[in-house]
N, C-alpha and C. Protein backbone atom coordinates (compact mmCIF):
# COMPACT_ATOMS: atom_id res chain seq x y z
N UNK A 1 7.58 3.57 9.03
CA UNK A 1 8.81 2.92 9.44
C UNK A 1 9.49 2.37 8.18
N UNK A 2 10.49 2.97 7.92
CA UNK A 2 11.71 2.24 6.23
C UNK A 2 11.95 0.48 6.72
N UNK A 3 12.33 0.18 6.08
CA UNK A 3 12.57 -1.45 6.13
C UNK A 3 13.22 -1.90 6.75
N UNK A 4 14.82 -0.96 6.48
CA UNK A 4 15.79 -1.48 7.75
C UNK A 4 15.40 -1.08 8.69
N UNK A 5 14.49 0.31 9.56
CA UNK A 5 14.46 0.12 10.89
C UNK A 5 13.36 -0.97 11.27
N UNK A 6 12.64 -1.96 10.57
CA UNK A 6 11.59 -2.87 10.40
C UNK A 6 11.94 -3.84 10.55
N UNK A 7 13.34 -4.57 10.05
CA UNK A 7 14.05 -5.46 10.19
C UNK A 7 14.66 -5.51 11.60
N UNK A 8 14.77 -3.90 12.09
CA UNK A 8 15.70 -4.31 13.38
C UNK A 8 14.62 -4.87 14.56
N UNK A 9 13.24 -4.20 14.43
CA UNK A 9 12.25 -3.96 15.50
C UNK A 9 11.58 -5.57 15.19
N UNK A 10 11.66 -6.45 13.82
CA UNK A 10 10.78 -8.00 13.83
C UNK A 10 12.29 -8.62 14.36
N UNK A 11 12.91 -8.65 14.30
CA UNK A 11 14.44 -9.42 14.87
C UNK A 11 14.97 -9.26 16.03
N UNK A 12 14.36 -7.86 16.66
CA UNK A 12 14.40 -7.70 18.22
C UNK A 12 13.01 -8.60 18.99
N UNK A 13 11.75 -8.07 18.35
CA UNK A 13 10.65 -8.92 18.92
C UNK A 13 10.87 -10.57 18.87
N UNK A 14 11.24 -11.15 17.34
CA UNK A 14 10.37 -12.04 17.16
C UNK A 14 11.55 -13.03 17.15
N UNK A 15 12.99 -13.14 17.18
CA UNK A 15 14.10 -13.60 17.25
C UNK A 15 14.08 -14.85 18.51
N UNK A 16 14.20 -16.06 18.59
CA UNK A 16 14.51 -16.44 19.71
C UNK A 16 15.32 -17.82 19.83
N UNK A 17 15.93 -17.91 20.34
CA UNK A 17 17.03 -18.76 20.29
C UNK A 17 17.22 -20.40 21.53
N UNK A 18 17.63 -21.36 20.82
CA UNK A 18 17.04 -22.77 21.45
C UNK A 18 17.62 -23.63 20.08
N UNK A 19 16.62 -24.61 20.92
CA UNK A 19 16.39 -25.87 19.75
C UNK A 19 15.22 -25.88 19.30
N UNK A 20 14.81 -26.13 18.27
CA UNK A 20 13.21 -25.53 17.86
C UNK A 20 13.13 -26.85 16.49
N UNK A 21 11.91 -27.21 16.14
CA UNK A 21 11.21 -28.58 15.27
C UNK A 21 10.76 -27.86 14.16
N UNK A 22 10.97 -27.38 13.18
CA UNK A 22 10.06 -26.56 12.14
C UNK A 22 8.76 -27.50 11.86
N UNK A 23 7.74 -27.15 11.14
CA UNK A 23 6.64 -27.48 10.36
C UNK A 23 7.22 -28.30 9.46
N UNK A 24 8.16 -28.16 9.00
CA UNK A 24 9.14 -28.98 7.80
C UNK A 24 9.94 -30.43 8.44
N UNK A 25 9.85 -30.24 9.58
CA UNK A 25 10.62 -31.40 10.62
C UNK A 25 12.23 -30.98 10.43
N UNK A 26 12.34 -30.35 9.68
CA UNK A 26 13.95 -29.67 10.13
C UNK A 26 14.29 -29.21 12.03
N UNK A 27 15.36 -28.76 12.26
CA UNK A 27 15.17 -28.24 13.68
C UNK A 27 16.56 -27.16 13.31
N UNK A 28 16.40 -26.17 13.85
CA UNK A 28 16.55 -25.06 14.10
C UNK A 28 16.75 -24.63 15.26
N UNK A 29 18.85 -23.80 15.82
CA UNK A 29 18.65 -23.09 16.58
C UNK A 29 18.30 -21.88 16.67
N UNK A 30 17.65 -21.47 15.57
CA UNK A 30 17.01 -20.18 15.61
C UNK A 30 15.53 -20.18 15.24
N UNK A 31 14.41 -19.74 15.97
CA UNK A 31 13.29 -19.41 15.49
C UNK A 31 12.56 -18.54 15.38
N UNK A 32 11.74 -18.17 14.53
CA UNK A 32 11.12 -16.46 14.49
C UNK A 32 9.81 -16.60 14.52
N UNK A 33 9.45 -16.05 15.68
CA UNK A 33 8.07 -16.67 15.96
C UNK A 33 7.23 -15.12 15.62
N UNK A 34 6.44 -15.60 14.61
CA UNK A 34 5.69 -15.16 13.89
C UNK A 34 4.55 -14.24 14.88
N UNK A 35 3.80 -14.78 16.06
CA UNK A 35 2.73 -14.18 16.83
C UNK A 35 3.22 -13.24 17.00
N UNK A 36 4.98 -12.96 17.26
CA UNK A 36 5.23 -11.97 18.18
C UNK A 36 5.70 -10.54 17.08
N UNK A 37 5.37 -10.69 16.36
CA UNK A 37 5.17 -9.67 15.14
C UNK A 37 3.53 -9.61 14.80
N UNK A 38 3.30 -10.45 14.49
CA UNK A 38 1.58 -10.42 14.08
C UNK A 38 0.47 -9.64 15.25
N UNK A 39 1.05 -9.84 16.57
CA UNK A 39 0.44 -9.50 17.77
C UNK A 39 0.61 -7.93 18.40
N UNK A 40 1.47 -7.85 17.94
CA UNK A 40 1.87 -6.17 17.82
C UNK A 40 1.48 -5.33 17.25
N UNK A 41 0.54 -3.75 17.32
CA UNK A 41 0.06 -3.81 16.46
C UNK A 41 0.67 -2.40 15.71
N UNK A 42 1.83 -2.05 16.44
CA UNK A 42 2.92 -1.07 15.32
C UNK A 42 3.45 -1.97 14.40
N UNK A 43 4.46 -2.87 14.80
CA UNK A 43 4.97 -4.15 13.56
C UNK A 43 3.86 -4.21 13.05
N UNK A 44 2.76 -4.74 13.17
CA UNK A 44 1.86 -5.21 12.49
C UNK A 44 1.43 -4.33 11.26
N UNK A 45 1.34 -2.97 11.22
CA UNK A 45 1.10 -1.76 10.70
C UNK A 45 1.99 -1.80 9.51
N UNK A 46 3.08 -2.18 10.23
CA UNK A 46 4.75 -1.63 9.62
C UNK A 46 4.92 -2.49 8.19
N UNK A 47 4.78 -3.64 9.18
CA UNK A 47 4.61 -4.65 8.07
C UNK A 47 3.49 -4.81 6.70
N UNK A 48 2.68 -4.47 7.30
CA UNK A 48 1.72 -4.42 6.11
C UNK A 48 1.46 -3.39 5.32
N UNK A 49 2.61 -2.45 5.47
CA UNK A 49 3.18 -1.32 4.95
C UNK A 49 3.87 -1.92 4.01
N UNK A 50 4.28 -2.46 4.34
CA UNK A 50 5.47 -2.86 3.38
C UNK A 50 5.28 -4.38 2.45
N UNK A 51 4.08 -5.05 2.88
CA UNK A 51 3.56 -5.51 2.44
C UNK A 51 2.63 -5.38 0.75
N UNK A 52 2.28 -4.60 1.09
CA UNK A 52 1.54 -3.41 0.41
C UNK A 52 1.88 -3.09 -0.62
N UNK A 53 3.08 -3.05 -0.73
CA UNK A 53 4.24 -2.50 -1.65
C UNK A 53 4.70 -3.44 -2.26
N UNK A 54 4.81 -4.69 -1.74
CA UNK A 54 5.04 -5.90 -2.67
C UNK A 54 3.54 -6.02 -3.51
N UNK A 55 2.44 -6.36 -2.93
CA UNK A 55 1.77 -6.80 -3.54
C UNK A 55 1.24 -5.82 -4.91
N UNK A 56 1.77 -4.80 -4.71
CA UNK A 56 1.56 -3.23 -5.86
C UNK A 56 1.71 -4.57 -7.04
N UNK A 57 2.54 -5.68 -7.43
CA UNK A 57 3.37 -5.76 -8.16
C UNK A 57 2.81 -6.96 -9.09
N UNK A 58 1.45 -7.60 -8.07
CA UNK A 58 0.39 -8.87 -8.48
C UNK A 58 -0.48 -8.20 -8.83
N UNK A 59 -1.10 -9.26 -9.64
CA UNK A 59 -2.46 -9.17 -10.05
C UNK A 59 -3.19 -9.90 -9.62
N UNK A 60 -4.24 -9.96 -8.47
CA UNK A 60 -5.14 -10.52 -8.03
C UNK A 60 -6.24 -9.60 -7.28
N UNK A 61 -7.53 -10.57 -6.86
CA UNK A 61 -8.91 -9.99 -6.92
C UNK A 61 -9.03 -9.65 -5.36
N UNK A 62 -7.92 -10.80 -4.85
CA UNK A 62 -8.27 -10.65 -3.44
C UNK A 62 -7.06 -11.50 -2.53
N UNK A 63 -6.68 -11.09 -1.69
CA UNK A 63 -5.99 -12.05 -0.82
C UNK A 63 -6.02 -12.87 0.01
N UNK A 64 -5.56 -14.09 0.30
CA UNK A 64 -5.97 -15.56 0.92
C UNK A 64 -4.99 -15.95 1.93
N UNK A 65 -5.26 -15.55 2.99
CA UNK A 65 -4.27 -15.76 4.43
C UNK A 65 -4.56 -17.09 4.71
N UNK A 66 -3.46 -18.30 4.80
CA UNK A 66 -3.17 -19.51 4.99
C UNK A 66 -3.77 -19.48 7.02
N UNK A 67 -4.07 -20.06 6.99
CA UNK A 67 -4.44 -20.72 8.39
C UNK A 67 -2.87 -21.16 8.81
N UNK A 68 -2.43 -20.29 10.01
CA UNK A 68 -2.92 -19.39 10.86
C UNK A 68 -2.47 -18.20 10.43
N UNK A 69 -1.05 -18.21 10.68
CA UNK A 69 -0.57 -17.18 10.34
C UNK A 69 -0.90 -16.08 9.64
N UNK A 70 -1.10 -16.52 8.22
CA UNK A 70 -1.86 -15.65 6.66
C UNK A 70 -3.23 -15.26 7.07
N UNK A 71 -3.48 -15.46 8.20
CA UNK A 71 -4.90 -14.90 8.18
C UNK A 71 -4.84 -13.36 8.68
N UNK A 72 -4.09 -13.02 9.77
CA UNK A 72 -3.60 -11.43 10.25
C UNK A 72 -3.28 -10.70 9.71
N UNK A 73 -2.10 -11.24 8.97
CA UNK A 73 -1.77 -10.85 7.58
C UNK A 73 -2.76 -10.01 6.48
N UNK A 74 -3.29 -10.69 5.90
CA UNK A 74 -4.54 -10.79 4.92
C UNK A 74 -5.63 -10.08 5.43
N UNK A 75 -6.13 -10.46 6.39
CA UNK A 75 -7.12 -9.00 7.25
C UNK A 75 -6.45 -7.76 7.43
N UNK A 76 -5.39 -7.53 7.61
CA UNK A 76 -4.51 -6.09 7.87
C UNK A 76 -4.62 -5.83 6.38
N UNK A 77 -3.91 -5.99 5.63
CA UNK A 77 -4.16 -5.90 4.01
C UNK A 77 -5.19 -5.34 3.60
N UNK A 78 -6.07 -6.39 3.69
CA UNK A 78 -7.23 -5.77 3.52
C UNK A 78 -7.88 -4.72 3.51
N UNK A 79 -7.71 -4.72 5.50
CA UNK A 79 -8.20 -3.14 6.06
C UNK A 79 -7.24 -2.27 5.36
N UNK A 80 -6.20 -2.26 4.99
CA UNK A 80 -5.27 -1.32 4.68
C UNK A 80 -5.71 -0.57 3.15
N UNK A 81 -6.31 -1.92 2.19
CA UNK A 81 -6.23 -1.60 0.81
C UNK A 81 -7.74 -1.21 0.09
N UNK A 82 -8.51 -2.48 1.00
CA UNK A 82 -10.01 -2.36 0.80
C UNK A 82 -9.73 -3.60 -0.28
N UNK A 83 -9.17 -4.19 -0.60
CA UNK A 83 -9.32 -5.28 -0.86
C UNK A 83 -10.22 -6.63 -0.63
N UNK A 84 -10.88 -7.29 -1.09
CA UNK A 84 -11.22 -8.37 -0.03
C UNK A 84 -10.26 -9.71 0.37
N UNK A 85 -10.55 -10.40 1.53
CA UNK A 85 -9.59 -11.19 1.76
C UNK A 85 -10.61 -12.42 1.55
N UNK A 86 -9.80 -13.77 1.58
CA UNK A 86 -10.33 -15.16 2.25
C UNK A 86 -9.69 -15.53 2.74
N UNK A 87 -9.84 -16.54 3.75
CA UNK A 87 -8.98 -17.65 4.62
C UNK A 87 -8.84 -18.68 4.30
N UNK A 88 -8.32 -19.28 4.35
CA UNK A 88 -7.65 -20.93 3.86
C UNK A 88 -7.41 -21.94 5.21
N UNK A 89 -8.23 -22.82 5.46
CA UNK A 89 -8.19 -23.54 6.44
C UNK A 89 -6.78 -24.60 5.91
N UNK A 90 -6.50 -25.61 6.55
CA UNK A 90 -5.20 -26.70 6.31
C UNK A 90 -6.29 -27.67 5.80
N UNK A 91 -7.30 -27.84 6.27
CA UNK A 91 -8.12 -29.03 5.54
C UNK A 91 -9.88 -28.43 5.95
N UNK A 92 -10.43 -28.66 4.72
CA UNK A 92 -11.94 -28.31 5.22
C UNK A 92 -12.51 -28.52 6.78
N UNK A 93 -13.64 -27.70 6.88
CA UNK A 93 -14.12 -27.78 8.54
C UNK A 93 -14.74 -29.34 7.99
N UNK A 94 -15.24 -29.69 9.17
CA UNK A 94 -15.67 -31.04 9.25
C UNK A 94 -17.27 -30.76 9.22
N UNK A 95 -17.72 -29.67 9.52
CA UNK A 95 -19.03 -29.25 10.01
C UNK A 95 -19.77 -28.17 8.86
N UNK A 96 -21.03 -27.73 9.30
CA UNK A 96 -21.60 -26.37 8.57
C UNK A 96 -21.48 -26.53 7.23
N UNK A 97 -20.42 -25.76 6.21
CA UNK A 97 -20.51 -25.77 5.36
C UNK A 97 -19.40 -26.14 4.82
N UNK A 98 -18.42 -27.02 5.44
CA UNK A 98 -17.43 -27.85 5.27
C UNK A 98 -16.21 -27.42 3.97
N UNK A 99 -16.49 -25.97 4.67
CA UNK A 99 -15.10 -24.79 3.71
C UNK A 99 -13.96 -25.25 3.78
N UNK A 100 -13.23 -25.16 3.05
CA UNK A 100 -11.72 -24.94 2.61
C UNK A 100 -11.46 -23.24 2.77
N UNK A 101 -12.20 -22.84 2.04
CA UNK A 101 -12.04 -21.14 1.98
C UNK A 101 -12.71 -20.68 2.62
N UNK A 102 -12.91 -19.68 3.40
CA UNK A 102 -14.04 -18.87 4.18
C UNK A 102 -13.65 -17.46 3.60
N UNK A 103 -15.52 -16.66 3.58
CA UNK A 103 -14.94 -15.62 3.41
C UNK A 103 -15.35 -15.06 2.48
N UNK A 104 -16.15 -15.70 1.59
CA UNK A 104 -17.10 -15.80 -0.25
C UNK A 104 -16.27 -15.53 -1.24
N UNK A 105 -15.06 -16.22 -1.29
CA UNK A 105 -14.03 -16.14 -2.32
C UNK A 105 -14.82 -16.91 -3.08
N UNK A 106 -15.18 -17.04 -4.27
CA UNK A 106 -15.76 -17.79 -5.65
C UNK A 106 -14.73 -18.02 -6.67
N UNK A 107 -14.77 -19.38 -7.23
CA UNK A 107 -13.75 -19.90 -8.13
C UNK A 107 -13.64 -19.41 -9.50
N UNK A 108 -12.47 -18.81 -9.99
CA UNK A 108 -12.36 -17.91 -10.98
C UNK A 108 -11.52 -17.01 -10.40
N UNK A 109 -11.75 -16.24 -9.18
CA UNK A 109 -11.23 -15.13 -8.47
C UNK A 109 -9.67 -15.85 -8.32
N UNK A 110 -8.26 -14.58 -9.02
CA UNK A 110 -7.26 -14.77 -8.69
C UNK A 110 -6.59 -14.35 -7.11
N UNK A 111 -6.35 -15.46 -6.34
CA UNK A 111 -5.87 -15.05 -5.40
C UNK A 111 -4.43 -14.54 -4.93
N UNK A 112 -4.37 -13.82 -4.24
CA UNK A 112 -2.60 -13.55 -3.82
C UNK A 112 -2.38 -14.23 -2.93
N UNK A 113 -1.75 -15.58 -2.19
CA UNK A 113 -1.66 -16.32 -1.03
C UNK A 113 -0.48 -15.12 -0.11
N UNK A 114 -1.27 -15.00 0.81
CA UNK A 114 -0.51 -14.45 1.83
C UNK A 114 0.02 -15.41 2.98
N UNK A 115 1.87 -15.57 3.30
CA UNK A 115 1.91 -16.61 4.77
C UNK A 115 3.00 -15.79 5.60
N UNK A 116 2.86 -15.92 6.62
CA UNK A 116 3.91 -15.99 7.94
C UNK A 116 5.36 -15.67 7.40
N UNK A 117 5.92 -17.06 7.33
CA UNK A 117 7.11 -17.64 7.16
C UNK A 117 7.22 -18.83 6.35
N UNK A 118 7.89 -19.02 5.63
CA UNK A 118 8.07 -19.96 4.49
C UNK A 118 9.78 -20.98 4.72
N UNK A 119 9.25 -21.88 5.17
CA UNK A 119 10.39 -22.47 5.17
C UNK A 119 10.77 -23.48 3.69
N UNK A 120 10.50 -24.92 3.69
CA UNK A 120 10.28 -25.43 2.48
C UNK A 120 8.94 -25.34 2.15
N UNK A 121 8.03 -24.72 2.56
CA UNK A 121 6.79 -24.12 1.57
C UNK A 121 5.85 -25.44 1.46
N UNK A 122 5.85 -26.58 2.21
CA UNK A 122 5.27 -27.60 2.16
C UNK A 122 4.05 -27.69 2.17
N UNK A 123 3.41 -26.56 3.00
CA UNK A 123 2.01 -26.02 3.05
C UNK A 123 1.81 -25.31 2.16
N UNK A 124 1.99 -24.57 2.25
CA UNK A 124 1.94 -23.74 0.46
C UNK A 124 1.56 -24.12 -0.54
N UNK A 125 2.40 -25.05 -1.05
CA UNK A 125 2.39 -25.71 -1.70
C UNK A 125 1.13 -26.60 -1.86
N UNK A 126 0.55 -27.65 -0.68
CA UNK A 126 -0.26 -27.81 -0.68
C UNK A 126 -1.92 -27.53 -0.47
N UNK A 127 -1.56 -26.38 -0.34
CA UNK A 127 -2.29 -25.29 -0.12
C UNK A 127 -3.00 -24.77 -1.41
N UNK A 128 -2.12 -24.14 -1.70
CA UNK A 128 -2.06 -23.82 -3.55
C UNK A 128 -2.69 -24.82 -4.56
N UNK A 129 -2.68 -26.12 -4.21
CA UNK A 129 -3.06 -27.13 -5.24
C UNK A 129 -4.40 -27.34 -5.29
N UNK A 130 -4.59 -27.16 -3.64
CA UNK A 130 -6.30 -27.22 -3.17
C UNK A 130 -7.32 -26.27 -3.49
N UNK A 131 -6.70 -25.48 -3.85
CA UNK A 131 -6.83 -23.71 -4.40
C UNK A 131 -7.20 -24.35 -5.43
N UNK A 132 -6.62 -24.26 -6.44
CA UNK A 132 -6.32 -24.51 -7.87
C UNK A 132 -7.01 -25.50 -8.54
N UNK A 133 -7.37 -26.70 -7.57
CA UNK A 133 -8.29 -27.93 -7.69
C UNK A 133 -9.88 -27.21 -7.62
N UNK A 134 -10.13 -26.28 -6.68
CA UNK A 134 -11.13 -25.34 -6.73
C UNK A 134 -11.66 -24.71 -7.29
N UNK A 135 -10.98 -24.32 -8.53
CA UNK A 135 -11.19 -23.15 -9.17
C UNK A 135 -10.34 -21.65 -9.87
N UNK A 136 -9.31 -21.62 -8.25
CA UNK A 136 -8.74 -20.32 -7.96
C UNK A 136 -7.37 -20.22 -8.85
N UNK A 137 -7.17 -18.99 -8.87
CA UNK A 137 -6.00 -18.85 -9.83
C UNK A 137 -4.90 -18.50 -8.94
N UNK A 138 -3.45 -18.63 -8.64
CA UNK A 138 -2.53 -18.43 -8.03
C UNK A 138 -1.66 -18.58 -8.55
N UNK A 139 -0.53 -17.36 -8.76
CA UNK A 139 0.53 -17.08 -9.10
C UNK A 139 1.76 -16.37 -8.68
N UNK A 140 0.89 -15.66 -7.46
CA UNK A 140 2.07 -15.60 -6.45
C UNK A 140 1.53 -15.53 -4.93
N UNK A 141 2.74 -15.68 -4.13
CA UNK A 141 2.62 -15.74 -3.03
C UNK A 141 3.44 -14.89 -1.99
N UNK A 142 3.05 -14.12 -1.27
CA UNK A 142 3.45 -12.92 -0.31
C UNK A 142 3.94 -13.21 0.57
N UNK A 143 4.79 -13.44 1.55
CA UNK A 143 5.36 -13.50 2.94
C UNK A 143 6.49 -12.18 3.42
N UNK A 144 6.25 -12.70 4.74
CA UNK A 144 6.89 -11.86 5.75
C UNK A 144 8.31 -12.15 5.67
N UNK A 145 8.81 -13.75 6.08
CA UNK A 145 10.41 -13.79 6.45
C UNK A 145 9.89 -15.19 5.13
N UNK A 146 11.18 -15.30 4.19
CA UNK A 146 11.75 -16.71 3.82
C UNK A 146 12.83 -17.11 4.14
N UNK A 147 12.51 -18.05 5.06
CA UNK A 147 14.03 -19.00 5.34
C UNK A 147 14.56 -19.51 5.28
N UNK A 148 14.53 -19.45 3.34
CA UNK A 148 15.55 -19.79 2.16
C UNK A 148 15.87 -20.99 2.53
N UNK A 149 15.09 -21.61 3.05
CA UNK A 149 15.15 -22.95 2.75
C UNK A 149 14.60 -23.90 1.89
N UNK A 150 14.05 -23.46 0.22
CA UNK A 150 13.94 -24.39 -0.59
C UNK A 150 12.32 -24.15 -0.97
N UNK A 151 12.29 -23.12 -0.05
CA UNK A 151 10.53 -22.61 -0.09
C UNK A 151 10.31 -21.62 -1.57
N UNK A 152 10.95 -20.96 -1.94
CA UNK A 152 10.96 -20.57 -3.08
C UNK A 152 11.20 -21.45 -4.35
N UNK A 153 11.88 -22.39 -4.56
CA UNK A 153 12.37 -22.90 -5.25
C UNK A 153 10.74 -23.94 -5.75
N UNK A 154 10.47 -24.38 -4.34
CA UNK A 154 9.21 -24.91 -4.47
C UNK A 154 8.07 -24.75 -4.99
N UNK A 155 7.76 -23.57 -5.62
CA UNK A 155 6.42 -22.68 -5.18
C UNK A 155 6.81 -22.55 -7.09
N UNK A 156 8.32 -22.54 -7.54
CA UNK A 156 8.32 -21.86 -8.22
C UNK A 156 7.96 -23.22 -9.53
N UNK A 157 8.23 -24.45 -9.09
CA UNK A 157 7.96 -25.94 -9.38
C UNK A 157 6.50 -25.70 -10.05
N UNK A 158 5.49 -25.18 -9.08
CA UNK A 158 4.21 -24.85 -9.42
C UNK A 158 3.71 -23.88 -10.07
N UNK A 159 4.12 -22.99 -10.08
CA UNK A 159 4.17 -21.75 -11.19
C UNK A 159 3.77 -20.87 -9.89
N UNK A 160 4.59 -20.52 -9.02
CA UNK A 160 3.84 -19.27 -8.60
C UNK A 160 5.21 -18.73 -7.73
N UNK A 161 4.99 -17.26 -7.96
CA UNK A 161 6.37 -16.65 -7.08
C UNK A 161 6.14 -16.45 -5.96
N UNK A 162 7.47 -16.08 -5.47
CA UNK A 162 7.37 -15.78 -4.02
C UNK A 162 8.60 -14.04 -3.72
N UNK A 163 7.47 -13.29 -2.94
CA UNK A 163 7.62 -12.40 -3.00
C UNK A 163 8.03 -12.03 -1.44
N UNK A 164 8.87 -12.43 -0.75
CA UNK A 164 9.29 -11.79 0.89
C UNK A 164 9.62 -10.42 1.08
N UNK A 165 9.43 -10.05 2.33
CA UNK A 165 9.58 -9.17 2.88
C UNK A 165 10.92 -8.92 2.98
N UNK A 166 11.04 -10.18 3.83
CA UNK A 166 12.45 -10.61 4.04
C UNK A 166 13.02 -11.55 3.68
N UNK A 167 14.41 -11.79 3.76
CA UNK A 167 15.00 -12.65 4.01
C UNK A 167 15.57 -13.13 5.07
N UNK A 168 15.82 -14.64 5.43
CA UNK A 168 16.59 -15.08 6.64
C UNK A 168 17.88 -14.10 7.04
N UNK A 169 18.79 -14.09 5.56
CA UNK A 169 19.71 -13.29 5.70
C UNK A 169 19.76 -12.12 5.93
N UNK A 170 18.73 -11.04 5.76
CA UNK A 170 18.45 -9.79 6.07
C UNK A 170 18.02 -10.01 7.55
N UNK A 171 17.57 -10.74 7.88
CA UNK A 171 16.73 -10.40 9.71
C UNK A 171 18.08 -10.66 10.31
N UNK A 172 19.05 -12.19 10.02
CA UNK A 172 19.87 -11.71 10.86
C UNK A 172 20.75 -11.10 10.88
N UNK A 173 21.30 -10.31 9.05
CA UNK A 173 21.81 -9.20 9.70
C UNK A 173 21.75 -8.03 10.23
N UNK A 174 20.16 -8.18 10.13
CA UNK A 174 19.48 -6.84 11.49
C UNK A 174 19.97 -7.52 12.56
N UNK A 175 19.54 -8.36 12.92
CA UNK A 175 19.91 -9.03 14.31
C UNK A 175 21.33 -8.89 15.03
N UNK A 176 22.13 -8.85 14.00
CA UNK A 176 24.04 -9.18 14.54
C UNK A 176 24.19 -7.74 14.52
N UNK A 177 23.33 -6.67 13.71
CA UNK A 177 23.45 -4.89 14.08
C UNK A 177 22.97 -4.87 15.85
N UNK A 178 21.83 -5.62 16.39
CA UNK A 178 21.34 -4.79 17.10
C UNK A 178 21.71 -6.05 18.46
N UNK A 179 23.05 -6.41 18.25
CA UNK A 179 23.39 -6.95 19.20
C UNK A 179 24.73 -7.22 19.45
């Protein structure tokens, strides 16, 4: 599937319209709900097709899907590349072996952070530091949609790029095509 017909098929699924609270506490009448791309498993394909193709462009050992989202992500990848992945919890388990990372990522190993959607990157961001406090090396970061809201700009504060699929502005002008 090429990009623009990719753009039209995540903006037909995953498009939905309201009043909506971001992760960022912004609110939004538009939201793009991420499951409904991730849960699919042609988009899902499509995407990590094209995924794929961004990440041609990093150098890292392995990729690190952010809890939740980045984790589907990062396993598709994976299976796709033979890569290995890890997961990134929001805060260590409380229990067992009281991970941050799951997955036998070892410190030294450069990771590629894989996420969802990136709004101001607040997680990310903190995400990345906890990484980095660890061990891990990070310098860029992969997503699906940025919704150029300040999430790049952020990431870039810390030294690490950001590499989208999309843009806000590209989905909806798939969106205003296919409607």
């Amino acid at each position: 599937m090429n990009r623009s017909v990719l753009a039209h098929r995540i903006a037909r699924a995953s498009r939905l319209s309201g009043q909506f609270r971001l992760r960022s506490g912004k609110t939004s009448n538009v939201y793009w709900d991420k499951y409904r791309f991730e849960s699919d498993p042609v988009l899902l394909a499509a995407i990590t097709d094209q995924l794929l193709q961004l990440a041609a462009h990093c150098t890292f050992d392995r990729y690190a899907g952010l809890e939740l989202g980045g984790v589907p992500l990062a396993t598709a990848l994976s299976l796709r590349s033979g890569v290995p992945c890890a997961f990134v919890r929001k805060k260590p388990k409380e229990y067992g072996t009281c991970n941050l990372v799951e997955g036998g990522a070892q410190p030294g190993e450069r990771l590629l952070v894989v996420e969802d959607v990136i709004t101001t990157a607040g997680q990310v961001v903190a995400s990345v530091r906890a990484l980095r406090e660890l061990g891990f090396e990070i310098t860029d970061v992969l997503c699906v949609i940025d919704r150029e809201a300040g999430g790049r700009e952020k990431l870039a504060e810390i030294g690490c790029k950001l590499h989208p699929l999309f843009t806000m502005r590209e989905l909806e002008a798939a969106w205003n095509q296919t409607t």
